[in-house]
Protein backbone atom coordinates (compact mmCIF):
# COMPACT_ATOMS: atom_id res chain seq x y z
CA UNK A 1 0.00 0.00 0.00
CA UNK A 2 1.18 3.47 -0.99
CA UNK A 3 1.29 6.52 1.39
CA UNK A 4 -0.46 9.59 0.39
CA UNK A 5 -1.08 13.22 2.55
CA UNK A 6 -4.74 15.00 1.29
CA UNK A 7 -4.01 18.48 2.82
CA UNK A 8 -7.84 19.78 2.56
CA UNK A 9 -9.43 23.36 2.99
CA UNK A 10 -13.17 23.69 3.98
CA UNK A 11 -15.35 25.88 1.06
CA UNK A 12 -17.72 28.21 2.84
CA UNK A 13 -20.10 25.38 2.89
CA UNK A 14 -17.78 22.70 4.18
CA UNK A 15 -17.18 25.21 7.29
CA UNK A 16 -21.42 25.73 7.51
CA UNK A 17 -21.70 22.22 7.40
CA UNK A 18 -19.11 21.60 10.11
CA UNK A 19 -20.31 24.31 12.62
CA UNK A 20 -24.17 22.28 12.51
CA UNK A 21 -22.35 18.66 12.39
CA UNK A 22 -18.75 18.57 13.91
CA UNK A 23 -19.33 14.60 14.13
CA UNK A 24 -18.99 14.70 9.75
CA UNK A 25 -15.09 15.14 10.60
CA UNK A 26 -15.14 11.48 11.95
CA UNK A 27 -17.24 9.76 9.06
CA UNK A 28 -14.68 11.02 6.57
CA UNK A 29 -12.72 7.78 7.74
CA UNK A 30 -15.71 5.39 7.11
CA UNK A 31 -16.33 7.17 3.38
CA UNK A 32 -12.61 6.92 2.44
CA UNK A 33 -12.12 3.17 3.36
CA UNK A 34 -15.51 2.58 1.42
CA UNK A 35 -13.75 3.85 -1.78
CA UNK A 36 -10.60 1.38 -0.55
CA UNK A 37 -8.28 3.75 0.97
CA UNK A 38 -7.32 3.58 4.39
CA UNK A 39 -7.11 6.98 7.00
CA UNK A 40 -3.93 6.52 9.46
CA UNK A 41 -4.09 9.71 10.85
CA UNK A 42 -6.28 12.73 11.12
CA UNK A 43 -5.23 16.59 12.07
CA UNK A 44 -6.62 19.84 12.14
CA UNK A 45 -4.42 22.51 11.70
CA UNK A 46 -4.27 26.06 11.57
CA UNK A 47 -2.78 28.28 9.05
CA UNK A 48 -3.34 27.46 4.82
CA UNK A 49 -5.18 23.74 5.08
CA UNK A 50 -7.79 22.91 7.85
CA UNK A 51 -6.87 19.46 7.82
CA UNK A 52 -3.99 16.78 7.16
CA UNK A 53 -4.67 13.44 6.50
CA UNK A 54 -2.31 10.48 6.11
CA UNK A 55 -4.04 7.77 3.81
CA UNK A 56 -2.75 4.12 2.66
CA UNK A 57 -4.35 3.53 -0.73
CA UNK A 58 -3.37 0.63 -2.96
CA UNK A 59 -3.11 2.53 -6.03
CA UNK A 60 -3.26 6.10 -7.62
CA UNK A 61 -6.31 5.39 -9.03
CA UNK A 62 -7.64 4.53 -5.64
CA UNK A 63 -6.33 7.70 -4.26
CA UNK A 64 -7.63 9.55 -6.82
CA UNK A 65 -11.25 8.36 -6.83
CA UNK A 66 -11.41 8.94 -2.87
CA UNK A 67 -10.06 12.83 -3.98
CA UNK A 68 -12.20 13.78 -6.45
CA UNK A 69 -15.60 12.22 -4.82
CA UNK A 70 -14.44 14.14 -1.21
CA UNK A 71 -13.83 17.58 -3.31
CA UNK A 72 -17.45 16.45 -5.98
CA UNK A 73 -19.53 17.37 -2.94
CA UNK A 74 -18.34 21.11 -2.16
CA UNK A 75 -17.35 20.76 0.90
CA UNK A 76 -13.44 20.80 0.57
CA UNK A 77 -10.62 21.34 -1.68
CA UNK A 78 -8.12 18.51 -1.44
CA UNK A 79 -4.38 18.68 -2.70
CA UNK A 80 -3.42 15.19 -2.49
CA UNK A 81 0.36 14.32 -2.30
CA UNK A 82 2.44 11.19 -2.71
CA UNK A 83 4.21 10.04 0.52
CA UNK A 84 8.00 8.14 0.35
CA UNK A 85 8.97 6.87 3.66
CA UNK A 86 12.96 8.13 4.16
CA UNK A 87 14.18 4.79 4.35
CA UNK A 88 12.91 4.38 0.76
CA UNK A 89 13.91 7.57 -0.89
CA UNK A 90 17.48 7.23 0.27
CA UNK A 91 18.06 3.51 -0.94
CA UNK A 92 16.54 4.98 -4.53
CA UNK A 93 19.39 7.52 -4.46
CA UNK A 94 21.90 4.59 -4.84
């Protein structure tokens, strides 16, 4: 499984719809693994993106189905980027 980072940013619906159901944030992790991803981790954070997430997905197209249908509904704009443990990067260096 490949590592991926979705750095999101809530429209101005996305932050309506957050303020009248804060619980949404959680059943992001049930709608990704129904597209076949996998959420490891979930932030907030303050400053350009709302949130971080770190997602295993088996494939780009995977990854890219669980981006678009997240960002299809309005809610949030996802950048989603492709994650290479260290360990890995170095030993391609060789």
């Amino acid at each position: 499984m490949a590592t991926y980072i979705l750095l999101s940013r809530l429209t101005e619906q996305g932050m309506s719809a957050l303020k009248g159901q804060p619980d949404r944030l959680s059943e992001m992790r049930r709608e990704v693994e129904s597209l076949g991803a996998c959420v490891l981790q979930q932030y907030a954070t303050l400053g350009v993106y709302d949130f971080v997430s770190i997602v295993e997905a088996p494939d780009l197209k995977t990854i890219a189905r669980v981006s678009v249908d997240l960002s299809a509904r309005g809610n949030m704009k996802i950048q989603t980027l492709s994650a290479i443990p260290i360990e890995e990067f170095v030993a391609g260096l060789d």
